[in-house]
N, C-alpha and C. Protein backbone atom coordinates (compact mmCIF):
# COMPACT_ATOMS: atom_id res chain seq x y z
N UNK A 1 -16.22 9.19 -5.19
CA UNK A 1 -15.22 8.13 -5.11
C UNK A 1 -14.93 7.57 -6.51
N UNK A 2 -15.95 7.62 -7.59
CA UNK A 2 -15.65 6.88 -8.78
C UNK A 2 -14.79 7.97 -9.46
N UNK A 3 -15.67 9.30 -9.32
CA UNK A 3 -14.88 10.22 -10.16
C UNK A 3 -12.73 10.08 -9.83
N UNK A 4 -12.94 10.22 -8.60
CA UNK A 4 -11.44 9.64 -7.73
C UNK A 4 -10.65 8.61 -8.38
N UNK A 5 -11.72 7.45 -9.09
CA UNK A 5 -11.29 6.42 -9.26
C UNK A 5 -10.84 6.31 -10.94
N UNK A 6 -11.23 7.31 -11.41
CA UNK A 6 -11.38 7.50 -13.07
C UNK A 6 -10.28 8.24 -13.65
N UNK A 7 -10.58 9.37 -12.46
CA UNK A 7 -8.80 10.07 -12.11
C UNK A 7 -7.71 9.66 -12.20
N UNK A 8 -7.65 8.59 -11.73
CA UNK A 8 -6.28 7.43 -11.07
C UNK A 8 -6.09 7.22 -12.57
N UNK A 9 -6.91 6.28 -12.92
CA UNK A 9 -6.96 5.70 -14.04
C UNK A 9 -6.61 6.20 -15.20
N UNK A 10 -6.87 7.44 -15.17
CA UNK A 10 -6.64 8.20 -16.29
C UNK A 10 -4.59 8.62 -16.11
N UNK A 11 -4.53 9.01 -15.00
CA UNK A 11 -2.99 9.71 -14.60
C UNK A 11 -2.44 8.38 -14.91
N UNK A 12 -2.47 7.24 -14.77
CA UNK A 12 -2.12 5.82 -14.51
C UNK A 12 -1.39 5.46 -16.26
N UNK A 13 -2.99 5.33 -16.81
CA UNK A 13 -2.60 5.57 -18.43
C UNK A 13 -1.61 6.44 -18.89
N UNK A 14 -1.83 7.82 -18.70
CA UNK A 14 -0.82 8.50 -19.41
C UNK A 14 0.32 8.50 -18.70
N UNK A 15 0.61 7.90 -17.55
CA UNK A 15 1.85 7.94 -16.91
C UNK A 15 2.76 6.47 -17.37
N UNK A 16 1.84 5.53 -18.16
CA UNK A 16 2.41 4.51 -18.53
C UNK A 16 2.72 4.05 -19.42
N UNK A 17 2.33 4.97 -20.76
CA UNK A 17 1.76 4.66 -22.15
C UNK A 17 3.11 4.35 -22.68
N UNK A 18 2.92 3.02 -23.26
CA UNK A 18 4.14 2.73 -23.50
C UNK A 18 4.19 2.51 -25.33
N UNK A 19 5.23 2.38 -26.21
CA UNK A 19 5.54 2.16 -27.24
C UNK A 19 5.10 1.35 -27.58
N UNK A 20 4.60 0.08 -27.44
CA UNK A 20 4.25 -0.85 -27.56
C UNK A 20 3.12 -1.72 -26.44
N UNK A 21 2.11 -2.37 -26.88
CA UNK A 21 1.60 -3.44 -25.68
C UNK A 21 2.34 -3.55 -24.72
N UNK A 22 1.94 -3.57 -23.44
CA UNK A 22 2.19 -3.40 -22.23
C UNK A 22 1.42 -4.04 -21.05
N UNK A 23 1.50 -4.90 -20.64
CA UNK A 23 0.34 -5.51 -19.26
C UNK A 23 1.30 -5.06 -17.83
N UNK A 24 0.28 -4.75 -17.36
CA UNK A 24 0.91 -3.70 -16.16
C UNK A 24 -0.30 -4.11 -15.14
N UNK A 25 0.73 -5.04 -13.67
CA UNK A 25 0.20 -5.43 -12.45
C UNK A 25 0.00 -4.69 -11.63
N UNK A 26 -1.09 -4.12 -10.66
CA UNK A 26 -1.66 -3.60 -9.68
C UNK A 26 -1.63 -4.18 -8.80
N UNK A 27 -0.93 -4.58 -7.64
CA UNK A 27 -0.62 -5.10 -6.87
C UNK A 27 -1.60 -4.20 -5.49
N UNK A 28 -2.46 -5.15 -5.00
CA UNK A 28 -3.90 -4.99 -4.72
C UNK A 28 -3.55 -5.61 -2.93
N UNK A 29 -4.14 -6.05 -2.46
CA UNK A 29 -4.17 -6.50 -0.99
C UNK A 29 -4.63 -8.08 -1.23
N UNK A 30 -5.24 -8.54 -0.21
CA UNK A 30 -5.76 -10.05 0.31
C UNK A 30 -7.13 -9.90 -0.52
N UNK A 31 -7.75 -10.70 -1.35
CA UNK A 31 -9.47 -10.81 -1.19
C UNK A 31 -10.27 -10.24 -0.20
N UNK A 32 -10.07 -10.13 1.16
CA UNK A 32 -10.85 -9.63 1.92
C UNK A 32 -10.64 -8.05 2.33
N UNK A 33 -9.24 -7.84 1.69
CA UNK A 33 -9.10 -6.35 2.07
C UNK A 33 -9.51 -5.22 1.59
N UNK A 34 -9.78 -4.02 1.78
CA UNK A 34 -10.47 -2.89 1.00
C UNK A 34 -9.40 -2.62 -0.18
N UNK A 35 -8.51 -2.56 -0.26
CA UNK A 35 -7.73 -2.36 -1.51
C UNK A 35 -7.75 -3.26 -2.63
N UNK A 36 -7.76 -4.42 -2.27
CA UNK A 36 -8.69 -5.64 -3.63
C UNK A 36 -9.33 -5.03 -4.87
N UNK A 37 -10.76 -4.43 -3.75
CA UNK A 37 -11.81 -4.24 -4.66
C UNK A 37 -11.48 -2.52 -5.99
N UNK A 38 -10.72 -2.21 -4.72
CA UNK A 38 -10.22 -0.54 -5.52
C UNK A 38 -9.16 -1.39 -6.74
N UNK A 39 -8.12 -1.97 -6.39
CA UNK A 39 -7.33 -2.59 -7.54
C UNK A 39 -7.77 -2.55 -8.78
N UNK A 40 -9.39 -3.98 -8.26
CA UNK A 40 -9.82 -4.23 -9.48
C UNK A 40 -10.58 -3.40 -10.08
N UNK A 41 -11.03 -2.33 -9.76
CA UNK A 41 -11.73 -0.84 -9.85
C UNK A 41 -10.81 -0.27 -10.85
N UNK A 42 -9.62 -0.33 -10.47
CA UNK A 42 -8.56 0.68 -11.45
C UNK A 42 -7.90 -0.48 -12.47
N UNK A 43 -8.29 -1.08 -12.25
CA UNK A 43 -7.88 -2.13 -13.74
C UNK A 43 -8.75 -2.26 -14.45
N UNK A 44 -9.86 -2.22 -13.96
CA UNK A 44 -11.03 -2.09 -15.10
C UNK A 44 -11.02 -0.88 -15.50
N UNK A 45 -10.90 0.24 -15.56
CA UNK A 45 -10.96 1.32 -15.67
C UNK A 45 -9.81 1.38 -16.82
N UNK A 46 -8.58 1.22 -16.52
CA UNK A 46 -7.93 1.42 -17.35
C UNK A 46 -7.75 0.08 -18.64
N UNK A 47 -8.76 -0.52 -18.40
CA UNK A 47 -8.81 -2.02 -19.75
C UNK A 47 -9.85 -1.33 -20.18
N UNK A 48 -11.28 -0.53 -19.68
CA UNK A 48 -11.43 -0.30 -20.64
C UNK A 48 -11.32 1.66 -21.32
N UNK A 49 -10.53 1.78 -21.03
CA UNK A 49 -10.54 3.33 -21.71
C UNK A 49 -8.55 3.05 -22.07
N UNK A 50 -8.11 2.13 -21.64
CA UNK A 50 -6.48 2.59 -22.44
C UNK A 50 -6.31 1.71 -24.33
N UNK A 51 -7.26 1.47 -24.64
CA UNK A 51 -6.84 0.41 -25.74
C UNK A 51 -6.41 -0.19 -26.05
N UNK A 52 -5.83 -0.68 -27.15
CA UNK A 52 -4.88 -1.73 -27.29
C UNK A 52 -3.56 -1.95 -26.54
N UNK A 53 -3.18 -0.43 -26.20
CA UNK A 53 -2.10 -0.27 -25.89
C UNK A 53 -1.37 -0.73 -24.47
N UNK A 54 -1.91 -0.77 -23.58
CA UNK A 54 -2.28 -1.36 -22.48
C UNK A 54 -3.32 -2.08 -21.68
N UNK A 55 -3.11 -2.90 -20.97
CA UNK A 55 -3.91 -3.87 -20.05
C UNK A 55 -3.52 -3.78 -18.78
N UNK A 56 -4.25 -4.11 -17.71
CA UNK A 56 -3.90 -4.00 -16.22
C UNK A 56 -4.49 -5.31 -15.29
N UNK A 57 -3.72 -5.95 -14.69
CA UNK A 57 -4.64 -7.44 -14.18
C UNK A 57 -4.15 -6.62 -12.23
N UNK A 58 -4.80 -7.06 -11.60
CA UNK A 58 -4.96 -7.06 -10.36
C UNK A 58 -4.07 -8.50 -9.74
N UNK A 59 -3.62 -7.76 -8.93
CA UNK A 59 -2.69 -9.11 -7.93
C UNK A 59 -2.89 -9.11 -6.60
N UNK A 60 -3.10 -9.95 -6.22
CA UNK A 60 -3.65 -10.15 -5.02
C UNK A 60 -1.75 -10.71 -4.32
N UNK A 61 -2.30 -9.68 -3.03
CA UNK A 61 -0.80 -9.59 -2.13
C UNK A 61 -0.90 -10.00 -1.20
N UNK A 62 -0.06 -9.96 0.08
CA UNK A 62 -0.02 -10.53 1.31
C UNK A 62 -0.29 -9.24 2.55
N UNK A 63 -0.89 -8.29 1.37
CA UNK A 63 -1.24 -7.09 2.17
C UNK A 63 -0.45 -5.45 1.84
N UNK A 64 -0.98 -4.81 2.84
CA UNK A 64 -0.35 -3.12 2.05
C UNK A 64 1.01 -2.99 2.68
N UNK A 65 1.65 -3.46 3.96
CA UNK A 65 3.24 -4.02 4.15
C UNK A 65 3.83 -4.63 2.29
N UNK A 66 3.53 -5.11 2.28
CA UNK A 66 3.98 -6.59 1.03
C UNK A 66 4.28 -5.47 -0.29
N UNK A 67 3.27 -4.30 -0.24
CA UNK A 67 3.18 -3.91 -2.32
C UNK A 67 4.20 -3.26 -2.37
N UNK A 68 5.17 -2.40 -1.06
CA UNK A 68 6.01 -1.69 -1.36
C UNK A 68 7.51 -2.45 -2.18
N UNK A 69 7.50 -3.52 -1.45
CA UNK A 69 8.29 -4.52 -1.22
C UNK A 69 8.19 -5.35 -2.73
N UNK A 70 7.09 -5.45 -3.26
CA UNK A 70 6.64 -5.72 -4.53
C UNK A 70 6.93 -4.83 -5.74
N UNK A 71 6.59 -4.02 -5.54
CA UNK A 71 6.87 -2.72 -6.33
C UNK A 71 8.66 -2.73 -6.75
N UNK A 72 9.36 -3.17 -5.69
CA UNK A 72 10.97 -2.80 -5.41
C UNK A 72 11.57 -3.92 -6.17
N UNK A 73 10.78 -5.07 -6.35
CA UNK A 73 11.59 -6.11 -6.87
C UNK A 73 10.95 -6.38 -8.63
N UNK A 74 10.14 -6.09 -8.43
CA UNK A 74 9.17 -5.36 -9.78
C UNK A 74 8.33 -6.56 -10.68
N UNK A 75 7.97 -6.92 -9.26
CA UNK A 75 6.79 -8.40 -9.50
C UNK A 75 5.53 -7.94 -9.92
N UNK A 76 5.27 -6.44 -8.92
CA UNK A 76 4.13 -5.13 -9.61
C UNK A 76 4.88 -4.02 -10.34
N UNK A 77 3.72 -2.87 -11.29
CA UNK A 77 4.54 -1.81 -11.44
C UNK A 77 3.70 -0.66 -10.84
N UNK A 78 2.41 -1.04 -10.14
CA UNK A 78 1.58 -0.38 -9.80
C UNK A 78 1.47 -0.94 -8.33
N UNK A 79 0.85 0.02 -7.11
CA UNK A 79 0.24 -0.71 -6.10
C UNK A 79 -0.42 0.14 -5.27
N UNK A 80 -1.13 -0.52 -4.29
CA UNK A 80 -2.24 0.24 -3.50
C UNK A 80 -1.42 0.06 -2.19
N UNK A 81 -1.20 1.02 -1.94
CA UNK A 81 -0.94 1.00 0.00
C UNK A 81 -0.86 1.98 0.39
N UNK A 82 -1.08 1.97 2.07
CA UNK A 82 -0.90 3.35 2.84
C UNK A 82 -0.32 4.19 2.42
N UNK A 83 -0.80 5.95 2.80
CA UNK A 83 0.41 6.76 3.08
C UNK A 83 1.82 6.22 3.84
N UNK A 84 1.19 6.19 5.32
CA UNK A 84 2.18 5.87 6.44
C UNK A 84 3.34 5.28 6.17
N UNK A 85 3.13 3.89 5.24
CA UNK A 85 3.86 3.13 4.76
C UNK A 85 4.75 3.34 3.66
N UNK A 86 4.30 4.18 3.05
CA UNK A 86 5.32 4.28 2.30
C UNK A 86 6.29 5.35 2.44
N UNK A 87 6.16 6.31 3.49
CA UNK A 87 6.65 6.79 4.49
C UNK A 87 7.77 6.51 5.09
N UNK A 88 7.70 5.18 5.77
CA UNK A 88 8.60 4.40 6.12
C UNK A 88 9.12 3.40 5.08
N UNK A 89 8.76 3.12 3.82
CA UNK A 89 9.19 2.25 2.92
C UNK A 89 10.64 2.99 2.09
N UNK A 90 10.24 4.59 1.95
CA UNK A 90 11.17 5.62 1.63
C UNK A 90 12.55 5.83 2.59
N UNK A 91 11.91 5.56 3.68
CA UNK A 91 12.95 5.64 4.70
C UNK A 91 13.80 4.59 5.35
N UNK A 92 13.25 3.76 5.01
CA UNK A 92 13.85 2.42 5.34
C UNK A 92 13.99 2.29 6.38
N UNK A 93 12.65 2.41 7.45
CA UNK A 93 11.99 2.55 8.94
C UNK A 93 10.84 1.47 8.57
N UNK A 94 10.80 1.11 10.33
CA UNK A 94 9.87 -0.07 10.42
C UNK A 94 9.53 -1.47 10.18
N UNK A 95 8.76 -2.02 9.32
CA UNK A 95 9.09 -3.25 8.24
C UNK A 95 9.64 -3.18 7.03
N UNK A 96 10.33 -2.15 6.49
CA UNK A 96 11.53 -1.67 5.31
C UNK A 96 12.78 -1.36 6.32
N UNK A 97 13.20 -2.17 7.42
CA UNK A 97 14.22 -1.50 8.04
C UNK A 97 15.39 -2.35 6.99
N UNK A 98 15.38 -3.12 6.09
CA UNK A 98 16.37 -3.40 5.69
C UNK A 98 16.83 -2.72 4.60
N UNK A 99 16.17 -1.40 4.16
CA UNK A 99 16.62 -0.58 3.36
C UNK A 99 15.50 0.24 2.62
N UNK A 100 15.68 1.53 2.68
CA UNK A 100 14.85 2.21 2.09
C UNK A 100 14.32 1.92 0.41
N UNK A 101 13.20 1.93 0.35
CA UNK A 101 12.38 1.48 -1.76
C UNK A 101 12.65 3.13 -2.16
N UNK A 102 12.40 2.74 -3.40
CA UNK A 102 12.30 3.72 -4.11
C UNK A 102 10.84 3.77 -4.55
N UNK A 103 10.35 5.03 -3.88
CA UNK A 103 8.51 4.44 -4.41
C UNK A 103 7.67 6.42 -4.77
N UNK A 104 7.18 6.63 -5.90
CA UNK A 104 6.68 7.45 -6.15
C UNK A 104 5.05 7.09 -5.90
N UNK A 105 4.45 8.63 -5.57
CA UNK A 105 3.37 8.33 -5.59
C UNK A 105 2.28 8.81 -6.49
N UNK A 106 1.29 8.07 -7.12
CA UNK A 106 0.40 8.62 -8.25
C UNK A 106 -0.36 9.34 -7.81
N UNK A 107 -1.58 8.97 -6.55
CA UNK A 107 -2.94 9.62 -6.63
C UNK A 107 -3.14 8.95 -4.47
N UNK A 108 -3.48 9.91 -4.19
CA UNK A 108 -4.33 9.08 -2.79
C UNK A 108 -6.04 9.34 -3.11
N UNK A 109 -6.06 7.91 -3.09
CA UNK A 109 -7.35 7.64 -3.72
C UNK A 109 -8.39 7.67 -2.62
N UNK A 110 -8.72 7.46 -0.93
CA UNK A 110 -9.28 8.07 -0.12
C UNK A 110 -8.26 8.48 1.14
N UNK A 111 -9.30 8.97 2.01
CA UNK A 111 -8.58 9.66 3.20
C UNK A 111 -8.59 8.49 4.40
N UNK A 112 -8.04 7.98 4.97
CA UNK A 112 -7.58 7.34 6.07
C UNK A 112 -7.16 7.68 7.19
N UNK A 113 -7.92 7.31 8.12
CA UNK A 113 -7.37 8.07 9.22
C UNK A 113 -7.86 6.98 10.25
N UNK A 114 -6.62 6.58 11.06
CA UNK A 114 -7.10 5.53 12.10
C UNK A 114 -6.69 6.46 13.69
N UNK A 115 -7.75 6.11 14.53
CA UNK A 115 -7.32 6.58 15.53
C UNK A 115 -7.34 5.77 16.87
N UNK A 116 -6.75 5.29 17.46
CA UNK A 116 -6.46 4.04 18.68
C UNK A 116 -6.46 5.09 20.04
N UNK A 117 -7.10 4.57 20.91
CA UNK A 117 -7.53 5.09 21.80
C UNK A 117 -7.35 4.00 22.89
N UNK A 118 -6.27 3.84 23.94
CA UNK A 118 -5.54 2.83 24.94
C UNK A 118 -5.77 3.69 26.89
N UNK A 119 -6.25 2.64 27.40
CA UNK A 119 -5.77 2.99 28.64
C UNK A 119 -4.48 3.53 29.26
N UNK A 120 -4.32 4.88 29.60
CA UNK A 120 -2.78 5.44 29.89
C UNK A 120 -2.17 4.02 31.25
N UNK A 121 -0.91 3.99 30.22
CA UNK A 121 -0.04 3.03 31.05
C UNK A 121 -0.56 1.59 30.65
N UNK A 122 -1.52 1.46 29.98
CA UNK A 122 -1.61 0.00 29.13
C UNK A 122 -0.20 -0.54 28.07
N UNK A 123 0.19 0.76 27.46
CA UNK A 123 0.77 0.36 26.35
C UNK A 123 2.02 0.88 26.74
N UNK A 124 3.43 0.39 26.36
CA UNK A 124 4.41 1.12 26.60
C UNK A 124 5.13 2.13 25.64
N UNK A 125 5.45 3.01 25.62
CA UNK A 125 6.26 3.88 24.82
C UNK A 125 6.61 3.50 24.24
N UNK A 126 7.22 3.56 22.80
CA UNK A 126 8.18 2.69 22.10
C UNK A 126 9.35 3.37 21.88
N UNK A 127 10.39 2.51 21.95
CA UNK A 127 11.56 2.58 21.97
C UNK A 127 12.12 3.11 20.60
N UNK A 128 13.33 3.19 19.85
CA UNK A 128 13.98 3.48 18.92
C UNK A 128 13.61 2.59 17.80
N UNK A 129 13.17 1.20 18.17
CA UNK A 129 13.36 0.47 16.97
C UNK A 129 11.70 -0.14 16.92
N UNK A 130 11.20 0.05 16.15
CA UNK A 130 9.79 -0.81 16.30
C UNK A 130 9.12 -2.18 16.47
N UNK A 131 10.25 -3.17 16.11
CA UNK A 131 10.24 -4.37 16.35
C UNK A 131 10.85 -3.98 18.33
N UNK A 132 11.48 -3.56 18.71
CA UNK A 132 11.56 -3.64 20.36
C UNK A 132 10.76 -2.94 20.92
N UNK A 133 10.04 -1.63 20.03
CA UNK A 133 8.50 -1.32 20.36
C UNK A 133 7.03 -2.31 20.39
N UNK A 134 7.36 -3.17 19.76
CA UNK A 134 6.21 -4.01 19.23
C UNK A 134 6.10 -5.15 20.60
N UNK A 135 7.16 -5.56 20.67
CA UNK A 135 7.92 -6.65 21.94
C UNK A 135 7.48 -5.69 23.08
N UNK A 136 7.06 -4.93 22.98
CA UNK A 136 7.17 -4.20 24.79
C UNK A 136 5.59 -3.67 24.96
N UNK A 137 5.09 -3.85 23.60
CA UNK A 137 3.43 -3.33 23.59
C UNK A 137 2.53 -4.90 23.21
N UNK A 138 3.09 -5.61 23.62
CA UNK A 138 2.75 -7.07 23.51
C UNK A 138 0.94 -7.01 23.54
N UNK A 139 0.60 -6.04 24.78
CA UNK A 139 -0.94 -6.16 24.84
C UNK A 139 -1.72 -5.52 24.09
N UNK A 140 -0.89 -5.20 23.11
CA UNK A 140 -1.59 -4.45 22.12
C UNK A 140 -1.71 -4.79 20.81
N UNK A 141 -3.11 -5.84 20.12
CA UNK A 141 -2.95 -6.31 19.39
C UNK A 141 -3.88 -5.39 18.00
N UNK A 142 -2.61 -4.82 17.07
CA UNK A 142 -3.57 -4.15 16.22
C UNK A 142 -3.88 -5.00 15.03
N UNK A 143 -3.21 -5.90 14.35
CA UNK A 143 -3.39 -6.70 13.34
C UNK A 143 -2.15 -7.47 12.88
N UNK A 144 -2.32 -8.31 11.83
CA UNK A 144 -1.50 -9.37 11.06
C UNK A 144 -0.11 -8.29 10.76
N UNK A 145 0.71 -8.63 11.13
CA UNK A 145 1.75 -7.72 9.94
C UNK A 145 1.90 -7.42 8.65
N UNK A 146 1.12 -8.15 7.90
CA UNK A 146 1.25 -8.13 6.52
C UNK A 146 0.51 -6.80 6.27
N UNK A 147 -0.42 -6.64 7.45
CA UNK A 147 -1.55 -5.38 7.21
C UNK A 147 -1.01 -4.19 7.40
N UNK A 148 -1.78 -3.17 6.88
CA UNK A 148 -0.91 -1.77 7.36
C UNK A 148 -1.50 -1.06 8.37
N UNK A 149 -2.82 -1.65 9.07
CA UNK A 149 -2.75 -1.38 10.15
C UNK A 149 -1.82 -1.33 11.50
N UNK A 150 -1.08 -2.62 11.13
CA UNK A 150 -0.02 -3.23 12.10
C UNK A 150 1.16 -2.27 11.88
N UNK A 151 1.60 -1.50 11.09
CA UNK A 151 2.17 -0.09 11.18
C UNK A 151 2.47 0.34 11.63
N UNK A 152 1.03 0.22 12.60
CA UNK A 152 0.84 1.78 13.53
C UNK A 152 1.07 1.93 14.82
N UNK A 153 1.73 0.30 15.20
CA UNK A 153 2.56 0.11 16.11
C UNK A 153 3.73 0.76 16.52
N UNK A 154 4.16 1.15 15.26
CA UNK A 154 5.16 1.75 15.42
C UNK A 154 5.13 3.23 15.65
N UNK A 155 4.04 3.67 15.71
CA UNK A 155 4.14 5.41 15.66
C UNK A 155 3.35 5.22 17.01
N UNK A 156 3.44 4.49 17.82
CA UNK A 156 2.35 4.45 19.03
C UNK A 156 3.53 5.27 20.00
């Protein structure tokens, strides 16, 4: 996982190296979320092996929904979030239904894989739009929206 993490760091640097000093935000999750601690993992990493030339501070977000969305308005230039999500952030599906980001990706730094397991006929099908999917799977509570678990509502 560190080697993974040194990786990043390294592609990160040379993908950023700029002409001049440069401080460059990592737009990270909540304090309590697993992407936090990776953030501040890859900001340390790259403060200390990029030199003078760059710096990296960690930002704490409203979650892995939020960095794409961050990234687009360019409050970050870096961020941690789902595959899935940015998936739909490209496509301008789901919670990006108001228009597809423009979002490249550097490194998937681990493997994720969630798997939900429902009583048949608990949950309902979802419809075309995921917000009238979400409304119709009411008993199905996967998380906060801000989270990218809550996502996965939509591929249910």
């Amino acid at each position: 996982m560190f080697e993974k993490l040194k990786l990043t760091a390294a592609a990160l640097v040379l993908a950023c190296a700029p002409a001049t000093a440069q401080e460059l935000r990592i737009g990270t999750a909540s304090l309590g979320g697993a992407f936090y601690p990776m953030g501040q993992s890859i900001a340390n990493l790259v403060n200390e092996n990029a030199g003078d030339e760059i710096s990296m501070v960690p930002v704490v977000t409203g979650g892995s929904v939020q960095t794409p969305r961050l990234l687009a308005t360019g409050e970050v230039e870096i961020a941690n979030t789902n595959n899935n999500l940015v998936v739909l952030a490209v496509a301008g599906k789901g919670p990006y239904s108001s228009g597809p980001i423009d979002l490249s990706a550097v490194a998937a730094l681990h493997p994720s894989v969630l798997h939900m397991i429902v009583p048949e006929g608990s949950v309902s099908r979802p419809s075309k739009t995921c917000a009238a999917s979400a409304r119709r799977s009411a008993r199905l509570a996967v998380a906060p929206s801000a989270f990218s678990t809550s996502s996965c509502r939509c591929m249910i």
